[in-house]
Protein backbone atom coordinates (compact mmCIF):
# COMPACT_ATOMS: atom_id res chain seq x y z
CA UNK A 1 19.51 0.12 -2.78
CA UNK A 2 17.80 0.05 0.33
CA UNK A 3 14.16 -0.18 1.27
CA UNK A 4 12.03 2.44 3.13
CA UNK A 5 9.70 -0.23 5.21
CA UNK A 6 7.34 1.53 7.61
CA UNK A 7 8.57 2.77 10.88
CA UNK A 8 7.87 0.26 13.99
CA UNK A 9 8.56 -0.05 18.01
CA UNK A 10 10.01 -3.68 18.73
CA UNK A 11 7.52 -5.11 21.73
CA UNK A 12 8.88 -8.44 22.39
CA UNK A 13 11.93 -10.60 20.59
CA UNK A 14 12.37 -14.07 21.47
CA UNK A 15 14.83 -15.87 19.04
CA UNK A 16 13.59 -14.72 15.64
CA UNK A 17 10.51 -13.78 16.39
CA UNK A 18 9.27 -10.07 17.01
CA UNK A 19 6.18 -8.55 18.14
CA UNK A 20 6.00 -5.01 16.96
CA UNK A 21 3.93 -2.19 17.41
CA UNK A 22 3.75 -0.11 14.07
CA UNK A 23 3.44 3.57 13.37
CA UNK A 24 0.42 5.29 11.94
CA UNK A 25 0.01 4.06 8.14
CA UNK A 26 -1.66 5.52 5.02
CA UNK A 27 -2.98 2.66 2.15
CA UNK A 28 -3.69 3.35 -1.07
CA UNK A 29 -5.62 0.72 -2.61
CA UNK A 30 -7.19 0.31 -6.53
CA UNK A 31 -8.94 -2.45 -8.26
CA UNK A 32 -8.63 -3.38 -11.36
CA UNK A 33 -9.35 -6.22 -13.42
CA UNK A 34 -8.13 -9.08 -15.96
CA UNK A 35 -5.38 -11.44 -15.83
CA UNK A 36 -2.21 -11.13 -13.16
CA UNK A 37 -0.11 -9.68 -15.24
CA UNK A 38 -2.32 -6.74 -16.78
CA UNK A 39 -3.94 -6.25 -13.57
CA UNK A 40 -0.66 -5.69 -11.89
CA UNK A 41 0.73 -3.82 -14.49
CA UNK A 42 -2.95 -1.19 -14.49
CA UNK A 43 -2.53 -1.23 -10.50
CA UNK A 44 0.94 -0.67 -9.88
CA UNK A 45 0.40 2.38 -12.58
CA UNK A 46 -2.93 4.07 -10.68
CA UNK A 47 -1.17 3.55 -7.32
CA UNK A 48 2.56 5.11 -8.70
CA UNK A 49 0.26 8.14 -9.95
CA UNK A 50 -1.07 8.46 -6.85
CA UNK A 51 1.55 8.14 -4.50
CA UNK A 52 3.71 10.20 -6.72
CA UNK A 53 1.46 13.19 -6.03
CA UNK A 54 -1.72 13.14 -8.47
CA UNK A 55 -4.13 13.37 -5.32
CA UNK A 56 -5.58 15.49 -2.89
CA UNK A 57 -5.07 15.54 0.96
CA UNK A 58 -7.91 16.87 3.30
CA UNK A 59 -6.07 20.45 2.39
CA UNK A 60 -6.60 20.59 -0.91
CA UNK A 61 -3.10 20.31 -1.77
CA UNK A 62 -1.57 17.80 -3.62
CA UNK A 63 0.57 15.58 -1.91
CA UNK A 64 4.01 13.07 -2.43
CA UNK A 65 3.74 10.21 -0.67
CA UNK A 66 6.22 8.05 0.69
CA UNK A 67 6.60 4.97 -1.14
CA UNK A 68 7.43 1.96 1.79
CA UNK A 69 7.73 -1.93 1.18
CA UNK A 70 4.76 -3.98 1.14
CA UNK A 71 3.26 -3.73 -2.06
CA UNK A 72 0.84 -6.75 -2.01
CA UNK A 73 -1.78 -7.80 -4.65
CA UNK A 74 -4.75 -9.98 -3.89
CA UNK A 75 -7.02 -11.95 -6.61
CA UNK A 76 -10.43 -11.10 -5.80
CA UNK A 77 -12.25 -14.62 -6.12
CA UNK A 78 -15.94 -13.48 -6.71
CA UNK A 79 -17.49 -15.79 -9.53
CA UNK A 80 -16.88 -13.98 -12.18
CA UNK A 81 -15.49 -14.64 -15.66
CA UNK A 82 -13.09 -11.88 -14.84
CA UNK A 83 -10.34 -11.80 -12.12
CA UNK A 84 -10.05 -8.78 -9.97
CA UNK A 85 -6.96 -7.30 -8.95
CA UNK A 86 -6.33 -5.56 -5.27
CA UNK A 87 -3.26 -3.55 -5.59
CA UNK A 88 -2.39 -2.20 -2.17
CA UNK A 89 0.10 0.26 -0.86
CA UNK A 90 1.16 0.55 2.86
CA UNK A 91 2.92 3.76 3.29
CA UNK A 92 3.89 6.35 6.50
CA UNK A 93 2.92 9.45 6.54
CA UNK A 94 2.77 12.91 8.21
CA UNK A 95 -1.28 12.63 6.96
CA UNK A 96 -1.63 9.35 7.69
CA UNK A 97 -5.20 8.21 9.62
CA UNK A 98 -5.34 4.98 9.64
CA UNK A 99 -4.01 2.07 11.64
CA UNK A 100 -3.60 -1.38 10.29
C-alpha cells in the first residue's frame, strides 16, 4: 500500500542527497499525557478524529483532511512526574496556511 507523503519541488540532488522545497502544509498537533504507549495510543485517536473530519475550517464547514506520512511523537521533558506526549500530523492541503 503506498504512502501519500507531502508534495515537494526537488532543488538540488547530489548523490543521495536532496534539497527540496516543500508545498504548503497543514499540522495538527495534540498533547496528551502518561506513558509512550497510552500517550500514543490517546494522540493518534484525537488527531484520526480530527483529520478524519470532526473539525472546523475558517468556513464553518467541516473538513477531511488528507492523511500524509510523518506522523512523529515527541516526549515533552518538563520536570514533571508525568510524561507529555506531542502527537503531530504533517498533512497538504487545499486550506493549508502554514509553512514548515
Amino acid at each position: 500500500m503506498a504512502t501519500e507523503e507531502p508534495k515537494y519541488t526537488v532543488l538540488t540532488q547530489v548523490d543521495d542527497f536532496e534539497l527540496r522545497r516543500y508545498d504548503e502544509q497543514l499540522v495538527a498537533q495534540t498533547w496528551v499525557s502518561g506513558d509512550q504507549d497510552s500517550a500514543s495510543r490517546e494522540g493518534f485517536k484525537v488527531l484520526a478524529d480530527y483529520i478524519f473530519g470532526n473539525n472546523t475550517a475558517p468556513s464553518g464547514d467541516s473538513s477531511k483532511i488528507s492523511m500524509t506520512v510523518p506522523v512523529t511523537m515527541q516526549a515533552d521533558n518538563k520536570e514533571s512526574d508525568n510524561e507529555s506526549q506531542k502527537n503531530c500530523h504533517d498533512s497538504t492541503s487545499q486550506y493549508a496556511t502554514r509553512q514548515w
